[in-house]
C-alpha atoms as a PDB file:
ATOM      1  CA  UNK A   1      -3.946  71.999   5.574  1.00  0.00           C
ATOM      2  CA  UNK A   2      -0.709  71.802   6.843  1.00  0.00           C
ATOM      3  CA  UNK A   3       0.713  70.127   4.153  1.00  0.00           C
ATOM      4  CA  UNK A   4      -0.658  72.332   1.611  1.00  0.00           C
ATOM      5  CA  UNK A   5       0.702  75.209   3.183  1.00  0.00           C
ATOM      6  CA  UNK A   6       4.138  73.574   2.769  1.00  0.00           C
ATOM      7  CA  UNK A   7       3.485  72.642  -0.849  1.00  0.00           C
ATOM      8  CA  UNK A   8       2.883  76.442  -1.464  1.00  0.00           C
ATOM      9  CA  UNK A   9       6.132  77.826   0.316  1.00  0.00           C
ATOM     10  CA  UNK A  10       8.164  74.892  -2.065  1.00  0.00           C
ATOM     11  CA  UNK A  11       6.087  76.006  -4.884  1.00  0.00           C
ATOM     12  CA  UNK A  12       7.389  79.592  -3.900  1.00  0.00           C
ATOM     13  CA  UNK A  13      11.334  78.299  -3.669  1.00  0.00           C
ATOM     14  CA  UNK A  14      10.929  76.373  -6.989  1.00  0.00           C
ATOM     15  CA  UNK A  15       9.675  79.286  -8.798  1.00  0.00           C
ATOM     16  CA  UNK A  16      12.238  81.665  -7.403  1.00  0.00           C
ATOM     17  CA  UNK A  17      14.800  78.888  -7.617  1.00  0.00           C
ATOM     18  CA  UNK A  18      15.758  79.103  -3.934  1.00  0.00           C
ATOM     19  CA  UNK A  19      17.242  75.780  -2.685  1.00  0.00           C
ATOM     20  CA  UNK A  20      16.336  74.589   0.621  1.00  0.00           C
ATOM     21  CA  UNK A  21      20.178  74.821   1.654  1.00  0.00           C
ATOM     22  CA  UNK A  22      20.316  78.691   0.756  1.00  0.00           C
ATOM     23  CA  UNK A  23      17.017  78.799   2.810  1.00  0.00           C
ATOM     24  CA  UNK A  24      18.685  77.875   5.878  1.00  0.00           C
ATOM     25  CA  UNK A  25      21.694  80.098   5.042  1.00  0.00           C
ATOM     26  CA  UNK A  26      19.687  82.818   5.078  1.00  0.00           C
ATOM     27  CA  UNK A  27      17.726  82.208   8.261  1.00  0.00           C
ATOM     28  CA  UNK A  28      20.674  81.154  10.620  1.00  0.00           C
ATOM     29  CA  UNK A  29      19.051  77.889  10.717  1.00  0.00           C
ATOM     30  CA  UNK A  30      20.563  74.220  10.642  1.00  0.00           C
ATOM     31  CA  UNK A  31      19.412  72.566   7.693  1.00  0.00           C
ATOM     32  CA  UNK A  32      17.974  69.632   9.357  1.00  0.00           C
ATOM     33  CA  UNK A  33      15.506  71.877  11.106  1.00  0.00           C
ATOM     34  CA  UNK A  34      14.120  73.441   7.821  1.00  0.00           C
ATOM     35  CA  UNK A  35      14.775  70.331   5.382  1.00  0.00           C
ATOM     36  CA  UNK A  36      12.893  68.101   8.008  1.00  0.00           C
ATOM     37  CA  UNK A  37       9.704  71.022   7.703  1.00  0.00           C
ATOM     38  CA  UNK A  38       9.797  71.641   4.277  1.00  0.00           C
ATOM     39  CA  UNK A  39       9.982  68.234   3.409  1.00  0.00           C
ATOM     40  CA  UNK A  40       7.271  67.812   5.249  1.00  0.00           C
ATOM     41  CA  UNK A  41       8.665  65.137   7.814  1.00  0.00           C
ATOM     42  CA  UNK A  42       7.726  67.864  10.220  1.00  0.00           C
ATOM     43  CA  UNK A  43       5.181  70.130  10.487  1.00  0.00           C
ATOM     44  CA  UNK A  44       5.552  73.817   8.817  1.00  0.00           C
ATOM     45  CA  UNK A  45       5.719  75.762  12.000  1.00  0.00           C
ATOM     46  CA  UNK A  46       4.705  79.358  12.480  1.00  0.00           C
ATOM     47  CA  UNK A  47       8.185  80.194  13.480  1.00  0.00           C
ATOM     48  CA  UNK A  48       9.311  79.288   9.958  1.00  0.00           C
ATOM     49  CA  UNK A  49       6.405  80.748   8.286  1.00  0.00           C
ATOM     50  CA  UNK A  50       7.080  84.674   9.594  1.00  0.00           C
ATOM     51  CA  UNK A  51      11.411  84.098   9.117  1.00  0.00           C
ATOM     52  CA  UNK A  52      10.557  83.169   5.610  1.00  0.00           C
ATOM     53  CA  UNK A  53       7.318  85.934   5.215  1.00  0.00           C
ATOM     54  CA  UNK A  54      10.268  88.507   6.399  1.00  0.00           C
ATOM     55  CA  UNK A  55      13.349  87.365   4.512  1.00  0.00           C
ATOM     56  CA  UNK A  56      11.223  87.462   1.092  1.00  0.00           C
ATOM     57  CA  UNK A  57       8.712  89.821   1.171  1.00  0.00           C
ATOM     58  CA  UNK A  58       7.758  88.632  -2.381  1.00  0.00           C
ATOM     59  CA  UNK A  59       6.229  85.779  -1.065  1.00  0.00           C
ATOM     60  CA  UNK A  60       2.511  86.066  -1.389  1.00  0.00           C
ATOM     61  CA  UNK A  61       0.888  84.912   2.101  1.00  0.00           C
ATOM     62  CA  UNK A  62      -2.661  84.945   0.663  1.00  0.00           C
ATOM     63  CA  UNK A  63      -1.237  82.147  -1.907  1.00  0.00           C
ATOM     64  CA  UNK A  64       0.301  80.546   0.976  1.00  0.00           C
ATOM     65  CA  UNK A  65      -2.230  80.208   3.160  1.00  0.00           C
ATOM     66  CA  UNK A  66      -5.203  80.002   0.780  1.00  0.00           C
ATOM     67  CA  UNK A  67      -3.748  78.959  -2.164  1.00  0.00           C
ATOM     68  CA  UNK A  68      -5.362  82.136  -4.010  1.00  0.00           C
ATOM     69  CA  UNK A  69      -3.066  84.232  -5.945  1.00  0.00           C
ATOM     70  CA  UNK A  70       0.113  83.574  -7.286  1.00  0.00           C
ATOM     71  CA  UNK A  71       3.269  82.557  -4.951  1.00  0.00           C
ATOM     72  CA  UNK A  72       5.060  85.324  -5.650  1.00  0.00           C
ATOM     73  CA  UNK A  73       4.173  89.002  -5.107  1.00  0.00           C
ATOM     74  CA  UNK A  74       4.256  91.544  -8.473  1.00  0.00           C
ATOM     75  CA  UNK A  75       7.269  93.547  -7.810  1.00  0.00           C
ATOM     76  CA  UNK A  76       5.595  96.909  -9.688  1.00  0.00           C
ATOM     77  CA  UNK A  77       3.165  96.633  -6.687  1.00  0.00           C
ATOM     78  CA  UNK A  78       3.261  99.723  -4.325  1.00  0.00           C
ATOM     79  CA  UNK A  79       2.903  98.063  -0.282  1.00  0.00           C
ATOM     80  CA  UNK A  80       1.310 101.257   1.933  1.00  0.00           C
ATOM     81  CA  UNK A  81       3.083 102.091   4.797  1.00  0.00           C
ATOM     82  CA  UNK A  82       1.029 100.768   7.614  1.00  0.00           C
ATOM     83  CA  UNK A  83      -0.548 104.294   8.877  1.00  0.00           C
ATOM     84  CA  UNK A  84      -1.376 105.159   5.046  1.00  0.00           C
ATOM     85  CA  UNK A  85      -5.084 105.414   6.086  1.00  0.00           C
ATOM     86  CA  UNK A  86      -4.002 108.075   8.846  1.00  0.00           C
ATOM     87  CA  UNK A  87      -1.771 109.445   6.623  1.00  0.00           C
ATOM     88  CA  UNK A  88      -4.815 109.955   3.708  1.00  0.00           C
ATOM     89  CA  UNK A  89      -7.570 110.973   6.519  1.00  0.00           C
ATOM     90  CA  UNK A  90      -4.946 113.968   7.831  1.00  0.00           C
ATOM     91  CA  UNK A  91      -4.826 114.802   4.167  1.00  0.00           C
ATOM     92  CA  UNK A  92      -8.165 115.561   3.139  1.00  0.00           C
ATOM     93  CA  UNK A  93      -8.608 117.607   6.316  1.00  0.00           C
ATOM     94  CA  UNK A  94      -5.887 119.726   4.873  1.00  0.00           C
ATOM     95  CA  UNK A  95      -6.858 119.805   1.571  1.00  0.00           C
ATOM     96  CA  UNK A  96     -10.351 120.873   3.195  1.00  0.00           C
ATOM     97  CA  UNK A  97      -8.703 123.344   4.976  1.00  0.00           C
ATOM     98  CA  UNK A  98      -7.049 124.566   1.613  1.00  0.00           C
ATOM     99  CA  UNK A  99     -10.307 124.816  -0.602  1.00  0.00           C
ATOM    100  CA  UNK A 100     -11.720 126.744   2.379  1.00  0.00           C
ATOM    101  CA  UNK A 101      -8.159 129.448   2.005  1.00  0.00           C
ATOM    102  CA  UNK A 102      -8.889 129.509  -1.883  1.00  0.00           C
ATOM    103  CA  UNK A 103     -12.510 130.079  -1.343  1.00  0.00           C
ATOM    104  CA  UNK A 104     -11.865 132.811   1.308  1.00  0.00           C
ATOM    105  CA  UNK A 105      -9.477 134.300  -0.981  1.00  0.00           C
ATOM    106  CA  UNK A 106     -11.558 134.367  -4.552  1.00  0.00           C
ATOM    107  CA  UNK A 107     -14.127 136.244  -2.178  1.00  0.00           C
ATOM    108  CA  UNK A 108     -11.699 138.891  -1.277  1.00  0.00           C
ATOM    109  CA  UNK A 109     -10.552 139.174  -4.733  1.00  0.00           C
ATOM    110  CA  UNK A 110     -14.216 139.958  -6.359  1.00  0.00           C
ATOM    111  CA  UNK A 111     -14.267 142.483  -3.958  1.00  0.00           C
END
């Protein structure tokens, strides 16, 4: 599985055109260290996996760990924050809260 997980992060870089050099740039990390993993000499580690997940956040993780997907993430797509179901929950209560104001107020006003 390993392997395939490192064909899917090249697949990524080839699509994007990233070279592996850049890569390494971009992480503060010697180039033998991330050649040698995405090469596959090595193991992909876990430590590479979240540097690279948070220097391109256009890098879909559900292709790269499943293969599902395409590698890289639709830019037009909206990411929630991560308290967006919070966020929604505290707004219906208000917008409850609202249609009760509205309905309290077309009562006065038949009056």
């Amino acid at each position: 599985m390993n392997e395939q997980i490192t064909e899917r992060v090249n697949d990524y870089l080839r699509i994007k055109n990233i070279k592996k050099v850049e890569v390494a740039k971009v992480l503060g990390w010697g180039q033998g260290k991330l050649i040698s993993q995405l090469n596959g000499t090595r193991g992909i580690s876990v430590e590479l996996l979240c540097a690279l997940f948070e220097k391109y956040p256009d890098m879909n993780k559900e292709y790269i760990f499943s293969g599902n997907g395409d590698p890289v993430l639709d830019a037009n797509l909206v990411s929630l924050p991560s308290d967006a179901l919070k966020q929604m929950e505290e707004m219906k209560i208000r917008l409850r809260e609202k249609d009760a104001q509205i309905k309290v107020l077309k009562s006065l006003i038949k009056k």
